[in-house]
N, C-alpha and C. Protein backbone atom coordinates (compact mmCIF):
# COMPACT_ATOMS: atom_id res chain seq x y z
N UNK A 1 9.52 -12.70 0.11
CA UNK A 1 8.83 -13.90 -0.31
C UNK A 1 7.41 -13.54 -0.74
N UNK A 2 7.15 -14.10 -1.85
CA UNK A 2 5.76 -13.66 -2.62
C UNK A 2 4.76 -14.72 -2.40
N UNK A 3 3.52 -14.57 -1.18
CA UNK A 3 2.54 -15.32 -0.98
C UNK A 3 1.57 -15.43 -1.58
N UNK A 4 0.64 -16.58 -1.59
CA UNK A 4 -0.40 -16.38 -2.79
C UNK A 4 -1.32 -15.26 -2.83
N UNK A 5 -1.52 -14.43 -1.67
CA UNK A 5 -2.12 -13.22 -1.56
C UNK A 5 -1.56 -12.30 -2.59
N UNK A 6 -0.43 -11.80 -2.55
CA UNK A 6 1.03 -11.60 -3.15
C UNK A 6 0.57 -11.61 -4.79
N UNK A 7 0.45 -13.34 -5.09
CA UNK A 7 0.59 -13.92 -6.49
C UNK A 7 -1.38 -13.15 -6.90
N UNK A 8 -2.13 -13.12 -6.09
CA UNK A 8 -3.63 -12.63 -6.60
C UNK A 8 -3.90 -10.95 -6.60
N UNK A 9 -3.27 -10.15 -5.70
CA UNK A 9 -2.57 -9.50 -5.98
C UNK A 9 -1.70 -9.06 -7.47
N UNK A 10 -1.26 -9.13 -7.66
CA UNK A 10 -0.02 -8.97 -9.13
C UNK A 10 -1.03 -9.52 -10.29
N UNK A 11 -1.70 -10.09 -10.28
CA UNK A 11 -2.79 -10.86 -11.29
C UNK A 11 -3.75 -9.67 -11.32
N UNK A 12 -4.29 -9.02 -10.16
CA UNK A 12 -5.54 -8.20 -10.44
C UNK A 12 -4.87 -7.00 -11.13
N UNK A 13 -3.47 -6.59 -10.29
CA UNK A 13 -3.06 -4.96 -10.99
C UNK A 13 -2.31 -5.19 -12.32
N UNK A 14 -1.99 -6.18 -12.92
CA UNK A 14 -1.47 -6.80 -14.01
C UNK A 14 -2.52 -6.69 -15.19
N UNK A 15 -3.88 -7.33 -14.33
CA UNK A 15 -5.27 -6.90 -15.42
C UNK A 15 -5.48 -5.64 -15.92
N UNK A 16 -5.68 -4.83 -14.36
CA UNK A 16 -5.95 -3.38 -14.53
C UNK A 16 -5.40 -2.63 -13.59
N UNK A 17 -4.56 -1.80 -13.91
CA UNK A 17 -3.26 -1.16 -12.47
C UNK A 17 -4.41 -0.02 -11.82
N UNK A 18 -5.47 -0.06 -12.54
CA UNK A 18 -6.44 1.16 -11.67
C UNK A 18 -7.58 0.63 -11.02
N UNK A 19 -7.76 -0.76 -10.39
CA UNK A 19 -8.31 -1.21 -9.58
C UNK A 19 -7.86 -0.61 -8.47
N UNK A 20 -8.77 -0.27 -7.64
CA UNK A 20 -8.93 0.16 -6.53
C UNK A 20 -8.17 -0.75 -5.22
N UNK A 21 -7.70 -0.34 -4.33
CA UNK A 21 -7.06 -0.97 -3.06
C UNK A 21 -8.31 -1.55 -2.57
N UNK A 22 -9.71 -1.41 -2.28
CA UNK A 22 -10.75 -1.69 -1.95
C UNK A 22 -11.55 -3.04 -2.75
N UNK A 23 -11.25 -2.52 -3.89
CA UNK A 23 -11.79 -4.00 -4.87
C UNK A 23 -10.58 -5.18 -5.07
N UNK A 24 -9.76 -4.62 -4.70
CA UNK A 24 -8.55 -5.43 -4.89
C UNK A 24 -8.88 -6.72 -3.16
N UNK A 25 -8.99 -5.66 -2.22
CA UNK A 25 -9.06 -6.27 -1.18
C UNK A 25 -10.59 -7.03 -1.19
N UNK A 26 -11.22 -6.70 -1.46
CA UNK A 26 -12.61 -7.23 -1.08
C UNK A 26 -12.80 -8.88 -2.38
N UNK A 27 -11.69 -9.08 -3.30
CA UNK A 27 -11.13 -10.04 -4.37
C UNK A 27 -10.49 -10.85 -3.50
N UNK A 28 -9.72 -10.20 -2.82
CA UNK A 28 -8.36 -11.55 -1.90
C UNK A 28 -8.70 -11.39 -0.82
N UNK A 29 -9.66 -11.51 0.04
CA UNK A 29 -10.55 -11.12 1.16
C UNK A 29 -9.88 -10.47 2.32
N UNK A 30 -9.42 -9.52 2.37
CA UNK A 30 -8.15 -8.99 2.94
C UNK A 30 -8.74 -7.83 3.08
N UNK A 31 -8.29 -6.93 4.40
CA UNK A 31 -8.82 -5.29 4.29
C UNK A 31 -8.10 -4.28 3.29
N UNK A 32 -8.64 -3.07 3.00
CA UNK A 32 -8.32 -2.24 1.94
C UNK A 32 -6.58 -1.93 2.32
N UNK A 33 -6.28 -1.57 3.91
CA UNK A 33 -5.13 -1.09 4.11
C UNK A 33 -3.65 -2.27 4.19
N UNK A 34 -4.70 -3.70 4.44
CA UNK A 34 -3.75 -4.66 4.30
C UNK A 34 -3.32 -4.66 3.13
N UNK A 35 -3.79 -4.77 1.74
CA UNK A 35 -3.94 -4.81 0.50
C UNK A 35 -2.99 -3.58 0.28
N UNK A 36 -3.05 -2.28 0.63
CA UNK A 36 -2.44 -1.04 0.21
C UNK A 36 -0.79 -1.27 1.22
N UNK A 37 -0.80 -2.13 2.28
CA UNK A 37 0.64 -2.22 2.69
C UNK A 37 1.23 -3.38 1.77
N UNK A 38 0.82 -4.20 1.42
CA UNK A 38 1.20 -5.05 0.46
C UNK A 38 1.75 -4.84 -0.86
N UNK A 39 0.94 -3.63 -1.61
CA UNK A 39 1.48 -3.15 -2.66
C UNK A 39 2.36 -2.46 -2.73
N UNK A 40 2.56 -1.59 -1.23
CA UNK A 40 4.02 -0.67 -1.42
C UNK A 40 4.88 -1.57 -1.19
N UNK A 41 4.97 -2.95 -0.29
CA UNK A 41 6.52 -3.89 0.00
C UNK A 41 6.65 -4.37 -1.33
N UNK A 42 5.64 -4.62 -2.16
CA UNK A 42 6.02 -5.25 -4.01
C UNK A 42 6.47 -4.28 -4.72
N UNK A 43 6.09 -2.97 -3.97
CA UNK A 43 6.81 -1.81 -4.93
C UNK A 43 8.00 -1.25 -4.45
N UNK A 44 8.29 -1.55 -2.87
CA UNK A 44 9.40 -1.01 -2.22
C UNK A 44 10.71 -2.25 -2.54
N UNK A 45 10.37 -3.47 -2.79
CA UNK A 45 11.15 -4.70 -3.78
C UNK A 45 11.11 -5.04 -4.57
N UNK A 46 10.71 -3.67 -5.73
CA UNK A 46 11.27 -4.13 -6.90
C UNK A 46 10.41 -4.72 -7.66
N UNK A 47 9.33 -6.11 -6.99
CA UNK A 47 8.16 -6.88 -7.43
C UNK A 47 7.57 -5.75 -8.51
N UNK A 48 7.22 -5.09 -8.15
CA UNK A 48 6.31 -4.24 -8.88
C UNK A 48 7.11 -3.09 -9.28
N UNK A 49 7.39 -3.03 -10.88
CA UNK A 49 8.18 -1.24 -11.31
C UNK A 49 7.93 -0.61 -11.65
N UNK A 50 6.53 -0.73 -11.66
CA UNK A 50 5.51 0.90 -12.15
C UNK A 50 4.60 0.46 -13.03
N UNK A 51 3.73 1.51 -13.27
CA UNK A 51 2.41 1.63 -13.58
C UNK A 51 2.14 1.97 -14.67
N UNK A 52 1.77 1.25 -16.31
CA UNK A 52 1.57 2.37 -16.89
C UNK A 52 0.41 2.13 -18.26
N UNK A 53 0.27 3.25 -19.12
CA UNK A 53 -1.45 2.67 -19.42
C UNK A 53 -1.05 2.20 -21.34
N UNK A 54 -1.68 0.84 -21.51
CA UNK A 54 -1.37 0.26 -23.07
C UNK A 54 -2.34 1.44 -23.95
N UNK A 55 -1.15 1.67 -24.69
CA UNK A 55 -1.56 2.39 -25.80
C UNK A 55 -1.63 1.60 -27.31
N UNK A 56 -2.72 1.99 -27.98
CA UNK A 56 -3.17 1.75 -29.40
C UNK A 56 -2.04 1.94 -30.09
N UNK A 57 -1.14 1.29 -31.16
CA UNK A 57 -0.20 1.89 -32.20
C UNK A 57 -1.02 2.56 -32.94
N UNK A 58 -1.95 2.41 -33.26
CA UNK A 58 -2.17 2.74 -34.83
C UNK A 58 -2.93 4.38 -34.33
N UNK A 59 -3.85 4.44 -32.80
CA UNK A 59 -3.85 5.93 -32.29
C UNK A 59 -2.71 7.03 -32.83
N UNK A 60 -1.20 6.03 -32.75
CA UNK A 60 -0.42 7.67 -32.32
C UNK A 60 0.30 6.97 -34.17
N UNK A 61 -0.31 6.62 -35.00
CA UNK A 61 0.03 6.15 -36.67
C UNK A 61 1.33 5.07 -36.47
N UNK A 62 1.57 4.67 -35.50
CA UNK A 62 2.78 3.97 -35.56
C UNK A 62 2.27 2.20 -36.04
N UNK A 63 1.65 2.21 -37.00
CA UNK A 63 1.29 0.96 -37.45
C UNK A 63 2.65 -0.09 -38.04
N UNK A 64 3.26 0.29 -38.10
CA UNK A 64 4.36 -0.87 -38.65
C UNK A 64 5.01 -1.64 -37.87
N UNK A 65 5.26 -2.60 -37.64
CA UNK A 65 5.61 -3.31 -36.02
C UNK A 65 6.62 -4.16 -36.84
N UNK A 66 7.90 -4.35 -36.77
CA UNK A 66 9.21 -4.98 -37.42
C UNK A 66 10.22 -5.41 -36.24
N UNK A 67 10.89 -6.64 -36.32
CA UNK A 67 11.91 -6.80 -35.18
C UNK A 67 12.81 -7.21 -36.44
N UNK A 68 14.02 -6.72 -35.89
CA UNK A 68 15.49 -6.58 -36.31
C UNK A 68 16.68 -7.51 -35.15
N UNK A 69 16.60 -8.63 -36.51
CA UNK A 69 17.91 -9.43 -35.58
C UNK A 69 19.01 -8.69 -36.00
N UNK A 70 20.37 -8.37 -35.05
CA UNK A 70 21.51 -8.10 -34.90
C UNK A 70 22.71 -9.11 -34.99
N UNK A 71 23.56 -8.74 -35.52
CA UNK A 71 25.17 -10.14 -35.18
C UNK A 71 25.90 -9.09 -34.67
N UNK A 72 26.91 -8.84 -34.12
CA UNK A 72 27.83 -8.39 -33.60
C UNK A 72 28.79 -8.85 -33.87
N UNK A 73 30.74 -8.05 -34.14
CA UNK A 73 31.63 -8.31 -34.28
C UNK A 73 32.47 -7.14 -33.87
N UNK A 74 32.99 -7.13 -32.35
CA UNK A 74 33.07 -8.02 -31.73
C UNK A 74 31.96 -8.68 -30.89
N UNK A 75 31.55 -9.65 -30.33
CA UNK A 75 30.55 -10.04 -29.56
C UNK A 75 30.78 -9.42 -28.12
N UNK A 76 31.95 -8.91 -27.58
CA UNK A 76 32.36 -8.74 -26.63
C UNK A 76 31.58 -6.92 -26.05
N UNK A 77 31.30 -6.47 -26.79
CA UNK A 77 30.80 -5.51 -26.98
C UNK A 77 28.91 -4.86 -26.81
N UNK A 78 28.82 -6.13 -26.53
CA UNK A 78 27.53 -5.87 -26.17
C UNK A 78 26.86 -5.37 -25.35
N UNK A 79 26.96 -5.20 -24.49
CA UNK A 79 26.46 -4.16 -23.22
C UNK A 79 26.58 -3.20 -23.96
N UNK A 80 27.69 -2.20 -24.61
CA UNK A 80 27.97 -1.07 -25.10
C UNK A 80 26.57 -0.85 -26.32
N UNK A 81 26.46 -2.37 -27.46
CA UNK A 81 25.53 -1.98 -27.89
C UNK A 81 24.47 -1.87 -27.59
N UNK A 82 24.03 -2.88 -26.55
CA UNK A 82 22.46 -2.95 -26.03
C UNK A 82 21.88 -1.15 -25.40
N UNK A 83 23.02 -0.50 -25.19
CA UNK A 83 23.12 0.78 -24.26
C UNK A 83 22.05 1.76 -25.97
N UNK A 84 23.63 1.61 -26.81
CA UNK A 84 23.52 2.55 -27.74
C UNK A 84 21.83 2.34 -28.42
N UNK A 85 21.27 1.07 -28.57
CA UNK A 85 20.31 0.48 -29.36
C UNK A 85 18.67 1.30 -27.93
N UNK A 86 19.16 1.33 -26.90
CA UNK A 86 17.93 1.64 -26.27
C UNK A 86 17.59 3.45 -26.62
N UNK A 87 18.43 3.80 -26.88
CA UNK A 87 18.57 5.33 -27.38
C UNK A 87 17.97 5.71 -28.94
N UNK A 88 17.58 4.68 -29.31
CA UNK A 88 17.00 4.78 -31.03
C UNK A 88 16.05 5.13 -30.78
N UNK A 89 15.07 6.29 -31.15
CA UNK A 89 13.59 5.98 -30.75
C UNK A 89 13.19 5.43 -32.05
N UNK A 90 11.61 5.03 -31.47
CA UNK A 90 10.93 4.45 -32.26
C UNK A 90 11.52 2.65 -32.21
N UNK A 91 12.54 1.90 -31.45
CA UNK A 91 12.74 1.40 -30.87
C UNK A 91 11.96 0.66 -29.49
N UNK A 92 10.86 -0.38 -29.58
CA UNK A 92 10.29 -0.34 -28.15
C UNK A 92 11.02 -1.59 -27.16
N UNK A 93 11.60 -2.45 -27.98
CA UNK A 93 12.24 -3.61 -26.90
C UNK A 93 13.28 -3.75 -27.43
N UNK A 94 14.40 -3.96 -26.68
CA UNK A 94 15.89 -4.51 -26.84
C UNK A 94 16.22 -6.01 -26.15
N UNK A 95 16.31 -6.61 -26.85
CA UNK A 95 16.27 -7.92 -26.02
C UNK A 95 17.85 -8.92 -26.65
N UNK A 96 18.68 -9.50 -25.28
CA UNK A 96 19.95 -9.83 -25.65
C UNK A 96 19.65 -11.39 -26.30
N UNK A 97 20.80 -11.69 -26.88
CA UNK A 97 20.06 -13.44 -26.52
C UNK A 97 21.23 -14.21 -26.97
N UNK A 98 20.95 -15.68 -27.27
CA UNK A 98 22.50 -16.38 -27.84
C UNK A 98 22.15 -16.51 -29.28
N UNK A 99 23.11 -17.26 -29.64
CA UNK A 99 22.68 -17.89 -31.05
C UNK A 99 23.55 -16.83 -31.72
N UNK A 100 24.05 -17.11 -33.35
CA UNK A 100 24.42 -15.96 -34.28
C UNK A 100 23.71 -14.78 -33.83
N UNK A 101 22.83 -14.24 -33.56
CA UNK A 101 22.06 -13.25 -33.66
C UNK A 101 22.04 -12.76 -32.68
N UNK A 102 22.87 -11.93 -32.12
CA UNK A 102 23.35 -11.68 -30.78
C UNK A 102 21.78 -10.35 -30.22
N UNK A 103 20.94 -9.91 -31.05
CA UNK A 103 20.12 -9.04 -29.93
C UNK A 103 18.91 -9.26 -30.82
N UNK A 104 17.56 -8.64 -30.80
CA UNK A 104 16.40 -8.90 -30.96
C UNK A 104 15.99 -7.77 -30.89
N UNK A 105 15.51 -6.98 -31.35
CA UNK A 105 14.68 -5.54 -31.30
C UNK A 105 13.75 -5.30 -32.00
N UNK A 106 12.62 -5.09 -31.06
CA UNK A 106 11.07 -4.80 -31.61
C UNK A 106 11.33 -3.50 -31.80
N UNK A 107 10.43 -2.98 -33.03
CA UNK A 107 10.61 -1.59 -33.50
C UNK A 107 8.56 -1.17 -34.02
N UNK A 108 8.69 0.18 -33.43
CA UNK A 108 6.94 0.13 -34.12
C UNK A 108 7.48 2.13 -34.79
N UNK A 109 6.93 2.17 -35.83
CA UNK A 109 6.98 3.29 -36.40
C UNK A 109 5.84 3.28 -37.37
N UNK A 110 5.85 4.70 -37.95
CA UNK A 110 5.11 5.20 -38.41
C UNK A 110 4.62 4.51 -40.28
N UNK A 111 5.78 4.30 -40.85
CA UNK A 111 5.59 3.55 -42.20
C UNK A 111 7.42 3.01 -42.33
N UNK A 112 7.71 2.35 -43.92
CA UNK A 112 8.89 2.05 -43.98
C UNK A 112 9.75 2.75 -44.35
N UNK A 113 9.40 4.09 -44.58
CA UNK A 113 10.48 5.06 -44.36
C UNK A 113 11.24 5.18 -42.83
N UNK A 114 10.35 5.13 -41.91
CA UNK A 114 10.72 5.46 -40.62
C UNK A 114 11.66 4.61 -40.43
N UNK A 115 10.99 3.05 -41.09
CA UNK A 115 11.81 1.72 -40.15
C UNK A 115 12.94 2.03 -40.79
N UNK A 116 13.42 2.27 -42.19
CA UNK A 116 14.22 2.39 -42.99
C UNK A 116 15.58 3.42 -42.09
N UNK A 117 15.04 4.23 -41.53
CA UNK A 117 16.11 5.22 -40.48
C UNK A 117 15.91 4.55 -39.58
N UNK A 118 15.51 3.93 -38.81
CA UNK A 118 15.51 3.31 -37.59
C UNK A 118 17.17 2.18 -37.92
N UNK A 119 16.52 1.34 -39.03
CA UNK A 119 17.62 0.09 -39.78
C UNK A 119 18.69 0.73 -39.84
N UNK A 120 18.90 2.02 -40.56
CA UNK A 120 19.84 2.82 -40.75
C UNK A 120 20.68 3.09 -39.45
N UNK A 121 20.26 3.76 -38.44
CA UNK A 121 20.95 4.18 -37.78
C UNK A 121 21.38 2.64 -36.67
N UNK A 122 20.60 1.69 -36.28
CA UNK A 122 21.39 0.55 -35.69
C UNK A 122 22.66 -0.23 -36.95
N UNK A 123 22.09 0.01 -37.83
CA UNK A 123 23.83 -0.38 -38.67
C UNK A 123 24.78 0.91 -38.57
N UNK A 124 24.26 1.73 -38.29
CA UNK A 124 25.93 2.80 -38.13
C UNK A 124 26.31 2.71 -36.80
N UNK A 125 25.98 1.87 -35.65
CA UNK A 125 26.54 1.14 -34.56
C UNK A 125 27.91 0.20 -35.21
N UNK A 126 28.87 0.83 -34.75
CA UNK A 126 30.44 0.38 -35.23
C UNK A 126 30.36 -1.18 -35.25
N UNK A 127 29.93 -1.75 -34.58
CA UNK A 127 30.01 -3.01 -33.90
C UNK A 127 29.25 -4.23 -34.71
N UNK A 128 28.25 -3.82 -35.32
CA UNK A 128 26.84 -4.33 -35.42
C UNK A 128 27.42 -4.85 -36.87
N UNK A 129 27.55 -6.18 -37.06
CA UNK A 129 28.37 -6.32 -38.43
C UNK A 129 26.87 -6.78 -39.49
N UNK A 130 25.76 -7.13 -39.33
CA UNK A 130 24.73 -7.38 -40.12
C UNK A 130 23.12 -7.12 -38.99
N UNK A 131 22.71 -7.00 -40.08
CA UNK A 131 21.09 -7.02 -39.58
C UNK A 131 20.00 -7.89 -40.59
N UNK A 132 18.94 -8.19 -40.10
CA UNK A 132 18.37 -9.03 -40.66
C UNK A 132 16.62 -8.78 -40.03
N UNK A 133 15.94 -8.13 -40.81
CA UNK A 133 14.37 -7.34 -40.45
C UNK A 133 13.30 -8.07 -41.06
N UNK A 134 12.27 -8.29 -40.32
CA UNK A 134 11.19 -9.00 -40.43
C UNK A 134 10.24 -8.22 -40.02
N UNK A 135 9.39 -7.75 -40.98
CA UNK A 135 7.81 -7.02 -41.23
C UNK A 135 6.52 -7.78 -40.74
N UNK A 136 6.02 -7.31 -39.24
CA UNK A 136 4.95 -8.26 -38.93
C UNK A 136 3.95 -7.53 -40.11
N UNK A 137 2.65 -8.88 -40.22
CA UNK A 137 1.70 -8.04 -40.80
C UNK A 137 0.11 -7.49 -39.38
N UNK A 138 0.67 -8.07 -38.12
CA UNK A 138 0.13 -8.04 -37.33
C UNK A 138 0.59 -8.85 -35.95
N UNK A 139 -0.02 -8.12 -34.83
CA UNK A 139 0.25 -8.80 -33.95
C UNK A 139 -0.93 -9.53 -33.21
N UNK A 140 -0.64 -10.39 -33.15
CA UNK A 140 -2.37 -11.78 -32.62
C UNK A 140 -2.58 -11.58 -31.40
N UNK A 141 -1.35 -11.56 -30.82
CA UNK A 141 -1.36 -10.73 -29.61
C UNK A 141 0.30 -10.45 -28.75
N UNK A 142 -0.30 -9.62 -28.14
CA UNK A 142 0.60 -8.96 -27.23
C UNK A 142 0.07 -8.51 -25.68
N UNK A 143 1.21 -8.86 -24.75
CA UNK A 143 0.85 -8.71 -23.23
C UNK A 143 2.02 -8.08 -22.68
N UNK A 144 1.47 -7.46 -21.49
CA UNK A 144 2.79 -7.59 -20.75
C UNK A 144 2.59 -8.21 -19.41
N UNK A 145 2.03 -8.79 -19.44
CA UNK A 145 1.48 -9.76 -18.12
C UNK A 145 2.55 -11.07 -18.21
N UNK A 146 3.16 -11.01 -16.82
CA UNK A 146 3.67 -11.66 -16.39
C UNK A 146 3.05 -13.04 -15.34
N UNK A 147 3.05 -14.16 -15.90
CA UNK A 147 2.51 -15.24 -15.44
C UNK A 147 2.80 -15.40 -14.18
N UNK A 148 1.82 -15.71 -13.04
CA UNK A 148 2.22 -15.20 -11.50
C UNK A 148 1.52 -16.83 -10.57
N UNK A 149 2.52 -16.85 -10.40
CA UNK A 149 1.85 -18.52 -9.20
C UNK A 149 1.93 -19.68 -10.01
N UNK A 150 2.26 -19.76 -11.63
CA UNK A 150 2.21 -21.44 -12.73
C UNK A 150 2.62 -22.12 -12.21
């Protein structure tokens, strides 16, 4: 059970995962080691699945940011594709969903040659009977913060 200590908690390491057990505690007025047993039971359940640091696209040239709707035929088959589709690199989210458009995949690469093999190789997925790609010209924003206590 996740208490509001818990919910202020997940908000501070959500901001910045390299806040200190000390500033964290001296925030939710709690001692440093209460605070540091707290974070391993959110990490020993799962609450919490690791740590890791947002990177710049355009640092490592991967400026092109495109999501690719999928249909499937058979539909029945999906787990198999969602498997095959996480193995693309240059691929960063696979996401299932309903509707005609059975999956959702964010893709960030280098220019439209790249996306162009990226497109390529999720249509030589046996299964995958159309695709349908949309060229951001930017993103306004992006998080991975998960809304904690609404």
């Amino acid at each position: 059970m996740i208490d509001d200590i818990d919910v202020q908690i997940l908000t501070i390491l959500q901001e910045n995962a390299r806040t200190s057990n000390a500033e964290i505690a001296r925030q939710v007025g709690k001692t440093a080691s209460a605070v540091f047993e707290r974070i391993k039971k959110l990490e020993k359940t799962g609450v919490v699945k690791g740590y890791t640091a947002v990177v710049d696209p355009a640092a490592l040239e991967c400026s092109v940011l495109a999501y690719v709707f999928l249909r499937l035929s058979p539909h029945r088959l999906a787990r198999t594709v969602g498997a095959q589709l996480t193995e693309i690199a240059g691929i960063q989210e696979v996401i299932h969903m309903t509707g005609e458009e059975c999956f959702l995949v964010k893709v960030r690469c280098k220019d439209t040659e790249a996306l162009e093999r990226i497109v390529m190789s999720i249509n030589d997925i046996d299964t995958v009977s159309s695709t349908r790609t949309v060229i951001a010209f930017r993103a306004m924003r992006e998080s991975l913060v998960i809304p904690v206590g609404g």
